[in-house]
C-alpha atoms as a PDB file:
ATOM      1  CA  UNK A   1      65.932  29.530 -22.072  1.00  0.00           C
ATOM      2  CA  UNK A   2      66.304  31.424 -18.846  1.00  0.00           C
ATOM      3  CA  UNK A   3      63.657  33.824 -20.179  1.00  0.00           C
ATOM      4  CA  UNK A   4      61.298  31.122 -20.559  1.00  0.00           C
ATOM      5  CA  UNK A   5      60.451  29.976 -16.994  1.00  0.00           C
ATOM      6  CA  UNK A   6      59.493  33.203 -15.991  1.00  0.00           C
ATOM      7  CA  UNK A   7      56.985  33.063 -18.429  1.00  0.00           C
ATOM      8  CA  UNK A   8      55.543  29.804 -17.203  1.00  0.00           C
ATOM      9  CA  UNK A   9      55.582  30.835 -13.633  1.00  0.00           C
ATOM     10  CA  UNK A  10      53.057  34.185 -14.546  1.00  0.00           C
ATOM     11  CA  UNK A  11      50.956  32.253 -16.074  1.00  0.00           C
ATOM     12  CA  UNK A  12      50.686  29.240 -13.182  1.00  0.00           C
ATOM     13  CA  UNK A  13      50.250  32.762 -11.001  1.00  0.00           C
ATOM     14  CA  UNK A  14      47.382  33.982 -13.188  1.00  0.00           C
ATOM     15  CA  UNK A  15      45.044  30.804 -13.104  1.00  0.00           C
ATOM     16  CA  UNK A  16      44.781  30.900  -9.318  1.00  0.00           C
ATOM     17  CA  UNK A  17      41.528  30.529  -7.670  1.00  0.00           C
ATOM     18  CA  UNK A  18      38.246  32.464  -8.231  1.00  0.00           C
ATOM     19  CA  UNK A  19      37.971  36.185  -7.417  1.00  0.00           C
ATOM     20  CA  UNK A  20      36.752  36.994  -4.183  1.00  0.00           C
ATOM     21  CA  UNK A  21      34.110  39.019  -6.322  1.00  0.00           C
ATOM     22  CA  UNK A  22      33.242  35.929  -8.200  1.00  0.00           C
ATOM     23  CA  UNK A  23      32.256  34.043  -4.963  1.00  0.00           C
ATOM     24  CA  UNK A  24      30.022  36.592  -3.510  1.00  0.00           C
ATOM     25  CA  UNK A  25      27.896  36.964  -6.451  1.00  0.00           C
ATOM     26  CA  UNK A  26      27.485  33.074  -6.495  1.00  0.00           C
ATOM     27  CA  UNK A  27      27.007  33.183  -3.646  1.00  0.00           C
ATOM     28  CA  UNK A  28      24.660  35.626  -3.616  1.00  0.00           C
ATOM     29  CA  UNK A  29      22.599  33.998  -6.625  1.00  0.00           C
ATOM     30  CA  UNK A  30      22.625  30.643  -4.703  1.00  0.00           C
ATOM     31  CA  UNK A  31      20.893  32.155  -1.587  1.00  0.00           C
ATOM     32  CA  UNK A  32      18.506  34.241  -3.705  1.00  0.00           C
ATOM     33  CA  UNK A  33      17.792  30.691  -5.578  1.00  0.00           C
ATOM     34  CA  UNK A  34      16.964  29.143  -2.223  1.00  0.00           C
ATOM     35  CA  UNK A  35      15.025  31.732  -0.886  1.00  0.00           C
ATOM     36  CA  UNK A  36      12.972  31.888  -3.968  1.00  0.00           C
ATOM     37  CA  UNK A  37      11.790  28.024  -3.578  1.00  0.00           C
ATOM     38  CA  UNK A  38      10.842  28.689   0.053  1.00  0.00           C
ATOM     39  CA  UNK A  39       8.580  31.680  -0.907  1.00  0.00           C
ATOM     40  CA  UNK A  40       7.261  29.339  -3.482  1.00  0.00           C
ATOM     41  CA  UNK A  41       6.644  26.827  -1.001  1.00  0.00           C
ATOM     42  CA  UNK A  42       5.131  28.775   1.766  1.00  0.00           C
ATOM     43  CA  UNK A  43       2.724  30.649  -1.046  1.00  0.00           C
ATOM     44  CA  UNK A  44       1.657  27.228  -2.354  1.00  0.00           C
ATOM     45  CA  UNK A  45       0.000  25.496   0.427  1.00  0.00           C
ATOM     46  CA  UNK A  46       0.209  22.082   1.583  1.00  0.00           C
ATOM     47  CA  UNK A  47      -2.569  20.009   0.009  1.00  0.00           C
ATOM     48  CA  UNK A  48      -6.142  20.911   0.062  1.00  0.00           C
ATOM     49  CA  UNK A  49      -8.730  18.910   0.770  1.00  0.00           C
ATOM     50  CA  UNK A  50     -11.392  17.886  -2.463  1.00  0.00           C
ATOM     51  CA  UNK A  51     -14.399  20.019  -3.213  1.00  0.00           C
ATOM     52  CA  UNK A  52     -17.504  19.403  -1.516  1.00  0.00           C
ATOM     53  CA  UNK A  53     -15.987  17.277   1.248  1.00  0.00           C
ATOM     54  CA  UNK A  54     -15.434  18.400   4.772  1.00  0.00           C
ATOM     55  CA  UNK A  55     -12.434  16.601   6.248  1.00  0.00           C
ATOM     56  CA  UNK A  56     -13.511  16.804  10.072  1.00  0.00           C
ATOM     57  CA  UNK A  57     -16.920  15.860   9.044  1.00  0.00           C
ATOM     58  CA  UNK A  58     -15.266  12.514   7.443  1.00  0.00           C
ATOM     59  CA  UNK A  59     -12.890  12.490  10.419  1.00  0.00           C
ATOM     60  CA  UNK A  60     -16.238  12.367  12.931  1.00  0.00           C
ATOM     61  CA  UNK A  61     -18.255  10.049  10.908  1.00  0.00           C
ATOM     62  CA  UNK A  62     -15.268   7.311  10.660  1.00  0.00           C
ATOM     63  CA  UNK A  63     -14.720   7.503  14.331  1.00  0.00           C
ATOM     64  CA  UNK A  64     -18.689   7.197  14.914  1.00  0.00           C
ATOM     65  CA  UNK A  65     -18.887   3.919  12.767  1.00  0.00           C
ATOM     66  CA  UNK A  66     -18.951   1.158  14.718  1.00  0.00           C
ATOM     67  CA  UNK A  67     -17.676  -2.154  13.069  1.00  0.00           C
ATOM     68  CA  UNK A  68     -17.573  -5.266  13.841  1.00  0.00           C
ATOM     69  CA  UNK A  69     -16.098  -9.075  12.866  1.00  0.00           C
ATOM     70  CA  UNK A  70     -17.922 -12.046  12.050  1.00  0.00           C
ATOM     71  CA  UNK A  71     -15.742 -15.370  11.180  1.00  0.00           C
ATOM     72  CA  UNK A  72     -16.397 -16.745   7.618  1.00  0.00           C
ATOM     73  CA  UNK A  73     -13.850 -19.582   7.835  1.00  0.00           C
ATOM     74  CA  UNK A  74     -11.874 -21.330  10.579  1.00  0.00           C
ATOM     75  CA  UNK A  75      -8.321 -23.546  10.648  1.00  0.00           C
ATOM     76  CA  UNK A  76      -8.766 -24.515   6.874  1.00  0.00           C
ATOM     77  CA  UNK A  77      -6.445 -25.783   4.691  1.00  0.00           C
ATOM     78  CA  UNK A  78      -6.535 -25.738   1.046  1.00  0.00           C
ATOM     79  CA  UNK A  79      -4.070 -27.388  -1.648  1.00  0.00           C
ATOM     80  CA  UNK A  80      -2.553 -25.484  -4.108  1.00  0.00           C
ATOM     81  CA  UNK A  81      -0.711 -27.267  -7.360  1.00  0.00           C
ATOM     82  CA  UNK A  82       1.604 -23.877  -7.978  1.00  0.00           C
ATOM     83  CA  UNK A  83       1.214 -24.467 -11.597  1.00  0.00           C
ATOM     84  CA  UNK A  84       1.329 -28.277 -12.064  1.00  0.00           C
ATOM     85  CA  UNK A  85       4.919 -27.916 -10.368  1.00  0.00           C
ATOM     86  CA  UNK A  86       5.063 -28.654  -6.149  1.00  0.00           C
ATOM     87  CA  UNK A  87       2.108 -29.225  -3.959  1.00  0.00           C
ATOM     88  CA  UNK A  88       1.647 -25.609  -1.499  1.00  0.00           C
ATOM     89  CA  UNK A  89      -0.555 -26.106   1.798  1.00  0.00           C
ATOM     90  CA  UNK A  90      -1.999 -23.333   2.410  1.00  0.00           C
ATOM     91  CA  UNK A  91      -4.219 -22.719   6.139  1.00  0.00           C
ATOM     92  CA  UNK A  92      -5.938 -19.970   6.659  1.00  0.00           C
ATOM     93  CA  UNK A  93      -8.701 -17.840   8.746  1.00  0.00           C
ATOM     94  CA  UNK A  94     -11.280 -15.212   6.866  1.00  0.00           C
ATOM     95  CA  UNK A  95     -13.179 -13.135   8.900  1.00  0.00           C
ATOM     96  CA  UNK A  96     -15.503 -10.091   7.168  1.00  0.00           C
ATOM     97  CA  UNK A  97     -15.580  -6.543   8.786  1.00  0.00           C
ATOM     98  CA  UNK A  98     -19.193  -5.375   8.960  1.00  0.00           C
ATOM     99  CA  UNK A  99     -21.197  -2.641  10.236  1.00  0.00           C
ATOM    100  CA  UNK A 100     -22.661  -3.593  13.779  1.00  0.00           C
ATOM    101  CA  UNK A 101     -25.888  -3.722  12.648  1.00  0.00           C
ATOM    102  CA  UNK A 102     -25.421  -5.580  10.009  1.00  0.00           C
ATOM    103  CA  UNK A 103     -23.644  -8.181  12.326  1.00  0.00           C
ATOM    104  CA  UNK A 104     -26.269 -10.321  13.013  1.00  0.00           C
ATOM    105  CA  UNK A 105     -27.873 -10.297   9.518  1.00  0.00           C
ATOM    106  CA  UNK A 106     -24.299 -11.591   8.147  1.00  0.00           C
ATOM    107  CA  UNK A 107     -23.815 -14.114  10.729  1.00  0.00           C
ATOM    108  CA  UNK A 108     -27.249 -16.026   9.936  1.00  0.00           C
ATOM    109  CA  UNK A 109     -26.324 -15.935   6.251  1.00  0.00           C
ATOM    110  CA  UNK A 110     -22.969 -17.491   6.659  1.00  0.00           C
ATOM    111  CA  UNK A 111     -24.736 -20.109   9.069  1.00  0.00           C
ATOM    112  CA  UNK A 112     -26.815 -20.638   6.327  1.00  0.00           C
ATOM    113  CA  UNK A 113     -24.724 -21.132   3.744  1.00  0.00           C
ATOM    114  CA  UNK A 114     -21.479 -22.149   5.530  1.00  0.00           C
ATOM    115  CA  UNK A 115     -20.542 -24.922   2.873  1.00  0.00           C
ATOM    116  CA  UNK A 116     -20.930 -22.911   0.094  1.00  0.00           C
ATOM    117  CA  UNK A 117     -18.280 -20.105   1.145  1.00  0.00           C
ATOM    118  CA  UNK A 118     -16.210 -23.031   2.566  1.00  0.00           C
ATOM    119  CA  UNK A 119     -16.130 -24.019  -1.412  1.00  0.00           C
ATOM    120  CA  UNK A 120     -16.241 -20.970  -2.676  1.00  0.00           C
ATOM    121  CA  UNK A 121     -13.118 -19.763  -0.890  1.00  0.00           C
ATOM    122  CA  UNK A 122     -11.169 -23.435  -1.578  1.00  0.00           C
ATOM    123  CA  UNK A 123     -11.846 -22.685  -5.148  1.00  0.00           C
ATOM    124  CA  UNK A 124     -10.556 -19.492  -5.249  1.00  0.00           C
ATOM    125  CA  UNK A 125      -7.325 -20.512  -2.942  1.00  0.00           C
ATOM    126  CA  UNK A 126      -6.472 -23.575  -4.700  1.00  0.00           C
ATOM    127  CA  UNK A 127      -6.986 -21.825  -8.142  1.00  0.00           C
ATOM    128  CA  UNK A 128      -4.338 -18.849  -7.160  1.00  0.00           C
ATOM    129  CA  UNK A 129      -1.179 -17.842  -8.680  1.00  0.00           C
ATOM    130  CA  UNK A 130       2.320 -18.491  -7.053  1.00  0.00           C
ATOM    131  CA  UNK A 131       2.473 -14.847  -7.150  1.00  0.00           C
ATOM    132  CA  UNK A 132      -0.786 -14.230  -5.500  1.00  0.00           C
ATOM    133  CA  UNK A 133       0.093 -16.646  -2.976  1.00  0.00           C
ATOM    134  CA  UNK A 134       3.427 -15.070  -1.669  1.00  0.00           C
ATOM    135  CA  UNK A 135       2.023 -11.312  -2.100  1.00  0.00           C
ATOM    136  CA  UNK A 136       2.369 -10.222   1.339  1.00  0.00           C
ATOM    137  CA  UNK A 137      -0.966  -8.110   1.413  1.00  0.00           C
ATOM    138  CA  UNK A 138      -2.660 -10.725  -0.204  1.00  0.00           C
ATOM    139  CA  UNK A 139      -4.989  -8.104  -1.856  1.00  0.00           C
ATOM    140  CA  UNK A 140      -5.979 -10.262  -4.748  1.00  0.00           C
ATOM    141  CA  UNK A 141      -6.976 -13.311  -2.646  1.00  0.00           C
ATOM    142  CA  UNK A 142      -9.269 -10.602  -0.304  1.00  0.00           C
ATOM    143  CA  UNK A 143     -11.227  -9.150  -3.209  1.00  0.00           C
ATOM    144  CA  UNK A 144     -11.845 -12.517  -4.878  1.00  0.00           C
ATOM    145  CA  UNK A 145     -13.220 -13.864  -1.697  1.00  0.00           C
ATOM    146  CA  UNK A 146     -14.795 -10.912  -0.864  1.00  0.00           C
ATOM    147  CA  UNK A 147     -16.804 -11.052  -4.259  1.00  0.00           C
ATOM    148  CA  UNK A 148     -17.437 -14.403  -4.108  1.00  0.00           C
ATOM    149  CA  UNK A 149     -18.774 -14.510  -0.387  1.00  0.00           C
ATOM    150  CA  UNK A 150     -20.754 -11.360  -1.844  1.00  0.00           C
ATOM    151  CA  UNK A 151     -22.555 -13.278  -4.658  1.00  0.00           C
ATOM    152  CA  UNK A 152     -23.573 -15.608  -1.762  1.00  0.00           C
ATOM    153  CA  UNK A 153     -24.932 -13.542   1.296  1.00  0.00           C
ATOM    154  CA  UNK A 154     -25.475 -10.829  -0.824  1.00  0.00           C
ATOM    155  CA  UNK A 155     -23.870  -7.506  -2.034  1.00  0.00           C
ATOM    156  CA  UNK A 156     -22.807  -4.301   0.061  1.00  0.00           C
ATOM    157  CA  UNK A 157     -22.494  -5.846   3.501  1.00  0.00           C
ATOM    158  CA  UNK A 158     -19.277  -6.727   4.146  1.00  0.00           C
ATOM    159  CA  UNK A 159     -16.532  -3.919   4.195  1.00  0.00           C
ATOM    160  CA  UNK A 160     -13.477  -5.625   4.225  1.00  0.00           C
ATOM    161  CA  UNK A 161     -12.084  -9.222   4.489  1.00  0.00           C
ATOM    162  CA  UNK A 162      -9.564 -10.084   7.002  1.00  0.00           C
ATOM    163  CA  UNK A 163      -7.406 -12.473   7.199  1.00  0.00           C
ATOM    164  CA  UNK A 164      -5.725 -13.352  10.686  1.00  0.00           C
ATOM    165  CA  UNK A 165      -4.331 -16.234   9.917  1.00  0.00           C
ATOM    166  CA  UNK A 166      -2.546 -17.228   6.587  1.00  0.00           C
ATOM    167  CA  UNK A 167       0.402 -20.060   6.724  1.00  0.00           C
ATOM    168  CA  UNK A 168       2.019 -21.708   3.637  1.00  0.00           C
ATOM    169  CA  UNK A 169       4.582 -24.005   2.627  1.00  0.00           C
ATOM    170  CA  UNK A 170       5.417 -26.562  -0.100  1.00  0.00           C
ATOM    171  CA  UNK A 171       4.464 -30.229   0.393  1.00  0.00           C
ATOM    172  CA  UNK A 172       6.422 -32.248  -1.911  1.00  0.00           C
END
């Protein structure tokens, strides 16, 4: 038995830690590793702009465009029946982003026609989804009413639809 624990003490000596040599050349292969991804990197780029476009061209012409806002709808409020369950209130504003000179153009149209966008946009607010309701962009609500007001005052003028002003809450 005495002969037996010396056995088991060379053995807990032999399964120490890693060779020095070991280390280095992981070491080594690490840093050679990380120095080949930043190569890769630095050959590669960062991204290029599309063919055929000229990105301070684009840059100049947005800055150049002058836009401006004509109100569609003021302090409305529209019902919605979220589904046949509760009663939502929503109020709102819509304004359209236009080009300046198609400003004036716009705002005679939506003189003209001010109940009809006043219906067309209570339609399309009262007919939402919960879900479209409480999206916090509100994305699907702007294209519907932008394509509705289109179909009205006509296609291509208005950019964008804003919406300043957009309140809800559950009346029941």
């Amino acid at each position: 038995m005495a002969e037996e624990t010396p056995v088991k003490d060379e053995i807990q000596q032999t399964k120490g830690k890693l060779p020095l040599k070991a280390m280095i050349i992981l070491l080594a292969v690490m840093l050679l590793e990380g120095a080949a991804v930043s190569v890769f990197f630095v050959m590669k780029g960062g991204p290029k702009p599309a063919e055929g476009s000229d990105p301070i061209a684009e840059t100049e012409k947005s800055v150049n465009n002058n836009y401006a806002e004509v109100m569609l709808v003021q302090d409305f409020q529209v019902d919605n029946y979220m589904a046949g369950r509760s009663r939502m209130i929503v109020t709102l504003e819509v304004a359209a982003k236009v080009e300046s000179a198609d400003k004036e153009k716009l705002t005679m149209s939506v003189d003209e026609h001010r109940k009809e966008i006043l219906n067309s946009v209570r339609v399309l607010i009262s007919s939402a989804q919960p879900d479209q309701i409480k999206d916090p962009k509100l994305e699907v609500i702007k294209r519907k009413i932008k394509s509705g007001i289109e179909e009205i005052v006509g296609e291509g003028t208005i950019q964008e639809i804003l919406m300043p002003v957009w309140q809800t809450y559950v009346a029941d």
